[in-house]
Every structure is written in structure tokens, then in C-alpha cells.
C-alpha atoms as a PDB file:
ATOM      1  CA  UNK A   1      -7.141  32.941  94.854  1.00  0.00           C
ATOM      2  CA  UNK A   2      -9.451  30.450  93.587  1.00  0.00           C
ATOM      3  CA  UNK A   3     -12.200  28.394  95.543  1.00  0.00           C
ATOM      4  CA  UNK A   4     -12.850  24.917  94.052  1.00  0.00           C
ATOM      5  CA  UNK A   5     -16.554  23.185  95.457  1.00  0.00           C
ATOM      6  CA  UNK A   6     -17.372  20.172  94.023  1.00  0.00           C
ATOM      7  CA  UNK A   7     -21.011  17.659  94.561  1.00  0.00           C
ATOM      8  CA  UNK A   8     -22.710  15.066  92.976  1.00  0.00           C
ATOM      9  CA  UNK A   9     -20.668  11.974  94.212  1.00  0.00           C
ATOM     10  CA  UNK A  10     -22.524   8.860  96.013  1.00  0.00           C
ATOM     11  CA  UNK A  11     -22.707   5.334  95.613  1.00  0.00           C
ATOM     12  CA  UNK A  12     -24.343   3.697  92.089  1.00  0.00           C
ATOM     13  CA  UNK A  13     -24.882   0.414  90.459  1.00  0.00           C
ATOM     14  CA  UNK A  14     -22.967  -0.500  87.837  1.00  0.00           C
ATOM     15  CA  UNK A  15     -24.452   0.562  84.608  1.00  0.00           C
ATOM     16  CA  UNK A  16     -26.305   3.850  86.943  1.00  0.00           C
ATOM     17  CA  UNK A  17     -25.300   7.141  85.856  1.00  0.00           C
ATOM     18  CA  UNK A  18     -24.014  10.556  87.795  1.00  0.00           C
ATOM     19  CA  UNK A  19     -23.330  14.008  87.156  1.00  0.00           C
ATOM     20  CA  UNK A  20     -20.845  15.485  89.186  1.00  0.00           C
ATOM     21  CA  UNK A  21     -20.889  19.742  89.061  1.00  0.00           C
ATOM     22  CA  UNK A  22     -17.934  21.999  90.031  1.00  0.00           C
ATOM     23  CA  UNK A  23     -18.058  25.268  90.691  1.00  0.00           C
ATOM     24  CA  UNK A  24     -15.327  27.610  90.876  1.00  0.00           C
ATOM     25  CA  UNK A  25     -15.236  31.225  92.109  1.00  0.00           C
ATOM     26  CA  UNK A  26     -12.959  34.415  93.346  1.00  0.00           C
ATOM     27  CA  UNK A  27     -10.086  35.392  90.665  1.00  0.00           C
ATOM     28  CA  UNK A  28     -11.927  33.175  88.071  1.00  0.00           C
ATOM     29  CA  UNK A  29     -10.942  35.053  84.860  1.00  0.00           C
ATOM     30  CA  UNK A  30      -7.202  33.845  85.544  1.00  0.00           C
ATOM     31  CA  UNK A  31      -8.451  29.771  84.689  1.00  0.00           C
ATOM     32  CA  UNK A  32      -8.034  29.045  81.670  1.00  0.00           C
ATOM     33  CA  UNK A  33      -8.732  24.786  82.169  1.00  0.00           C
ATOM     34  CA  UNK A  34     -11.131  23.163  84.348  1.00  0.00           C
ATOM     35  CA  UNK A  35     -11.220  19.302  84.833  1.00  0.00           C
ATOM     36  CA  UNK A  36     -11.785  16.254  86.593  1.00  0.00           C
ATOM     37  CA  UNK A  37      -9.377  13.655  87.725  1.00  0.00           C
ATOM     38  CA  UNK A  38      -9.985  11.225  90.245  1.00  0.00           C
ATOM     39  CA  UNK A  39      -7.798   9.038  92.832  1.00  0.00           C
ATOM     40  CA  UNK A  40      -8.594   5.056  93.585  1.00  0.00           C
ATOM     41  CA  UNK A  41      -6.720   3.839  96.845  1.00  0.00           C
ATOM     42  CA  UNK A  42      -3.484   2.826  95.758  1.00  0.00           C
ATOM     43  CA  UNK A  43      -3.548   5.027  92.506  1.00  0.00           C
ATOM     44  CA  UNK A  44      -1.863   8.083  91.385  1.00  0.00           C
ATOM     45  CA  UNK A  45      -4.187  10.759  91.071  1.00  0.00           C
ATOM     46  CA  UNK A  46      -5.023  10.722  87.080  1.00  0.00           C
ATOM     47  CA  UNK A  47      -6.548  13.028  84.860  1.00  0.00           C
ATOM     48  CA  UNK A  48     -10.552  11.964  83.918  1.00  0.00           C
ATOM     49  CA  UNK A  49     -11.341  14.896  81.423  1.00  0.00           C
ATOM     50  CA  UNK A  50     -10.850  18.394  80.827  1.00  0.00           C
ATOM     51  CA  UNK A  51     -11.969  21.921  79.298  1.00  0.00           C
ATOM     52  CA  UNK A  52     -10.580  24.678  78.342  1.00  0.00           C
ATOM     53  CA  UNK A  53     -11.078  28.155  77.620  1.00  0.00           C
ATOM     54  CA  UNK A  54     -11.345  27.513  73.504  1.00  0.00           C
ATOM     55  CA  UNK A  55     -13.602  24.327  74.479  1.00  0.00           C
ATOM     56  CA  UNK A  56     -10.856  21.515  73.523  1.00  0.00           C
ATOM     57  CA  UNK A  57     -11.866  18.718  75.485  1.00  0.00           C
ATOM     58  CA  UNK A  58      -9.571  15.546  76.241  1.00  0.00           C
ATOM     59  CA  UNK A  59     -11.108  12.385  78.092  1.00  0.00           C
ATOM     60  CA  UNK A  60      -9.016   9.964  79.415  1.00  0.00           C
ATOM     61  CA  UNK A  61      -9.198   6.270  77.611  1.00  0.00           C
ATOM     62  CA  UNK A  62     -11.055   4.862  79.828  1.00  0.00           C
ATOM     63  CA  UNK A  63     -13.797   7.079  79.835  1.00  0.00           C
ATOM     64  CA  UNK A  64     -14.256   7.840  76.273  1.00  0.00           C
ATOM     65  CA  UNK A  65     -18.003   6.873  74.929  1.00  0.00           C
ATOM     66  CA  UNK A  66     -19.487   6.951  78.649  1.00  0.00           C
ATOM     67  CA  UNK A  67     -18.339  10.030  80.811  1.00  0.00           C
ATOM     68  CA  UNK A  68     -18.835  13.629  79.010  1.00  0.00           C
ATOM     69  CA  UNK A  69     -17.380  17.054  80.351  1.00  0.00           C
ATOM     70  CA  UNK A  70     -19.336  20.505  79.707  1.00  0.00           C
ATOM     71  CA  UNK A  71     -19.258  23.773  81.362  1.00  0.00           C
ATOM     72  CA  UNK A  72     -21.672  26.991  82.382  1.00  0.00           C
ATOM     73  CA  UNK A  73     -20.028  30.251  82.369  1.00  0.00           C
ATOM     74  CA  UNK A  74     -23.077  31.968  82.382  1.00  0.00           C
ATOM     75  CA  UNK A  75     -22.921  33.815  85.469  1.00  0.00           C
ATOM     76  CA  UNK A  76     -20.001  36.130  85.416  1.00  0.00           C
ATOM     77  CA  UNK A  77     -19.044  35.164  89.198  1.00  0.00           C
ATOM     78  CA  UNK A  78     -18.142  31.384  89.482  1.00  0.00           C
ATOM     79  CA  UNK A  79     -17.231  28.934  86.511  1.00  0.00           C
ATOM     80  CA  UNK A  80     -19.108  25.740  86.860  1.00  0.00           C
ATOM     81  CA  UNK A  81     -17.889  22.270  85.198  1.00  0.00           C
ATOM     82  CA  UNK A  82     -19.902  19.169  85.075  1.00  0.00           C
ATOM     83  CA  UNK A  83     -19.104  15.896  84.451  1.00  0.00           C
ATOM     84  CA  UNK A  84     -22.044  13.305  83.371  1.00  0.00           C
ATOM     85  CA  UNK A  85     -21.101   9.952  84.063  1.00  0.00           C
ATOM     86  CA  UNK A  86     -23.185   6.655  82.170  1.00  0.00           C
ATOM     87  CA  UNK A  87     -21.949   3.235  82.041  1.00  0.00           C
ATOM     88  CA  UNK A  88     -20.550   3.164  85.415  1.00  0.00           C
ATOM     89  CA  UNK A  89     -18.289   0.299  86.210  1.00  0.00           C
ATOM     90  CA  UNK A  90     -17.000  -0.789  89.229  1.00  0.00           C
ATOM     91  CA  UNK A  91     -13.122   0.531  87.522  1.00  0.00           C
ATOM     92  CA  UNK A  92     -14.810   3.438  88.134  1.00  0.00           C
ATOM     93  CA  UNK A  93     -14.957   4.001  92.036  1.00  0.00           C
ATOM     94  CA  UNK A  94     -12.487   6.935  93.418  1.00  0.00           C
ATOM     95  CA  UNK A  95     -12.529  10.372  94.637  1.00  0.00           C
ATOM     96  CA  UNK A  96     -12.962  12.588  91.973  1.00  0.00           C
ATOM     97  CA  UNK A  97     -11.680  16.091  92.305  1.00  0.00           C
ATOM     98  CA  UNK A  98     -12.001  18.998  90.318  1.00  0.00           C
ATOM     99  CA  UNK A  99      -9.278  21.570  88.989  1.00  0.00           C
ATOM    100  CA  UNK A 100      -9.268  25.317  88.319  1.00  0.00           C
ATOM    101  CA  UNK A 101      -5.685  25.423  86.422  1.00  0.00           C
ATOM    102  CA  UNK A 102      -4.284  29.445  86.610  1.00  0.00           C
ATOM    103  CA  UNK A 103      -0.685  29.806  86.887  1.00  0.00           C
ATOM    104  CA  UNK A 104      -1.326  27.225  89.861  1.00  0.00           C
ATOM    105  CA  UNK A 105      -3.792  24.460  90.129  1.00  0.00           C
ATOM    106  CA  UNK A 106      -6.538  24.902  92.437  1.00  0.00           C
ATOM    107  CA  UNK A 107      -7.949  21.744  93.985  1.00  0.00           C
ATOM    108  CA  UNK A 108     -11.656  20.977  95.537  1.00  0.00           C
ATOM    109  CA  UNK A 109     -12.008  18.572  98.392  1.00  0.00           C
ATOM    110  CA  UNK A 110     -12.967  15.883  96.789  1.00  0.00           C
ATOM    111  CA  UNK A 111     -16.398  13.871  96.439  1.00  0.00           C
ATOM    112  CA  UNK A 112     -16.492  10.001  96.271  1.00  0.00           C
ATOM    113  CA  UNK A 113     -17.977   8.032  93.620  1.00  0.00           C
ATOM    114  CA  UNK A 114     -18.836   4.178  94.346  1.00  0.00           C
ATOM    115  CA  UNK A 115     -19.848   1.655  91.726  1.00  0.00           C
ATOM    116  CA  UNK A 116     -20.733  -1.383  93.427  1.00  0.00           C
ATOM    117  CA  UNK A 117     -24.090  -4.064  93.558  1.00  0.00           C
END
């Protein structure tokens, strides 16, 4: 088992920046990707960016230029994953969760990102 906690979410301007973190702990040496995707009311969940074990890194199109991924595996507990977000736009606003992919996907609960003035 895997335990997904994300933070970092609130409400911003657009233009404001965030960094969202992720940390991931129990069986942690059985992830091998970690990444954000994030759900807008009426939307499919969709991928935002992801890491993996090498350090290949995809962004979504959107996102490319303003949002960047990077990860801490430091301490030899937990796994944590960041996301640093610039440029907000309003496109922006969802929940954003993080994933711990093993041979299943492990799923935080979610933290909410606004972009409004």
C-alpha cells in the first residue's frame, strides 16, 4: 500500500504563482511515476505532468513554459513531488491530484487550485 498527501492548493490571481508538494509513503520503492493531473467540473480527469524513476518528464500542452514538475527522494521513507505553478490563468482552476503509479495507481485527496480576480 501506498499513501498519497498532497498541499499547496488555494485561490490566486491570474498571473500569481503556486507550488503544490506531494508526498508519498509506505511500499514506496514499488512507484516507479509520480504526477499531477487535475479535474475542472465537467472535465475528465487529465494528466498535468509527470516523473519518473529515470527523470523523463512529460507536461501536458497546456502547461508547457509555465508549470514545472521536480521531485525529493532524499529521505528514504516518503517520495515527495512538487509541482511549481507561474502564469496562472483562470484555464487553470481544478482539483489537482497527485499519483503514485505501482502496479496500481494510488490517488491523494485532492487540493483545489482557483485562478480568479
Amino acid at each position: 500500500q501506498v499513501q498519497v498527501v498532497e498541499s499547496g492548493g488555494g485561490l490566486v490571481q491570474p498571473g500569481g504563482s503556486l507550488r503544490l508538494s506531494c508526498v508519498a509513503s509506505g511500499k514506496i520503492f514499488q512507484i516507479y511515476t509520480m504526477g499531477w493531473y487535475r479535474q475542472a467540473p465537467g472535465n475528465q480527469r487529465e494528466l498535468v505532468a509527470d516523473i519518473n524513476l529515470r527523470d523523463n518528464i512529460r507536461y501536458a500542452d497546456a502547461v508547457k513554459g509555465r508549470f514545472t514538475i521536480s521531485r525529493d527522494n532524499t529521505d528514504v521513507n516518503k517520495k515527495t513531488v512538487y509541482l511549481q505553478m507561474d502564469d496562472l490563468r483562470p484555464e487553470d482552476t481544478a482539483v489537482y491530484y497527485c499519483n503514485a503509479a505501482t502496479e496500481d495507481d494510488y490517488w491523494g485527496q485532492g487540493t483545489q487550485v482557483t485562478v480568479s480576480s
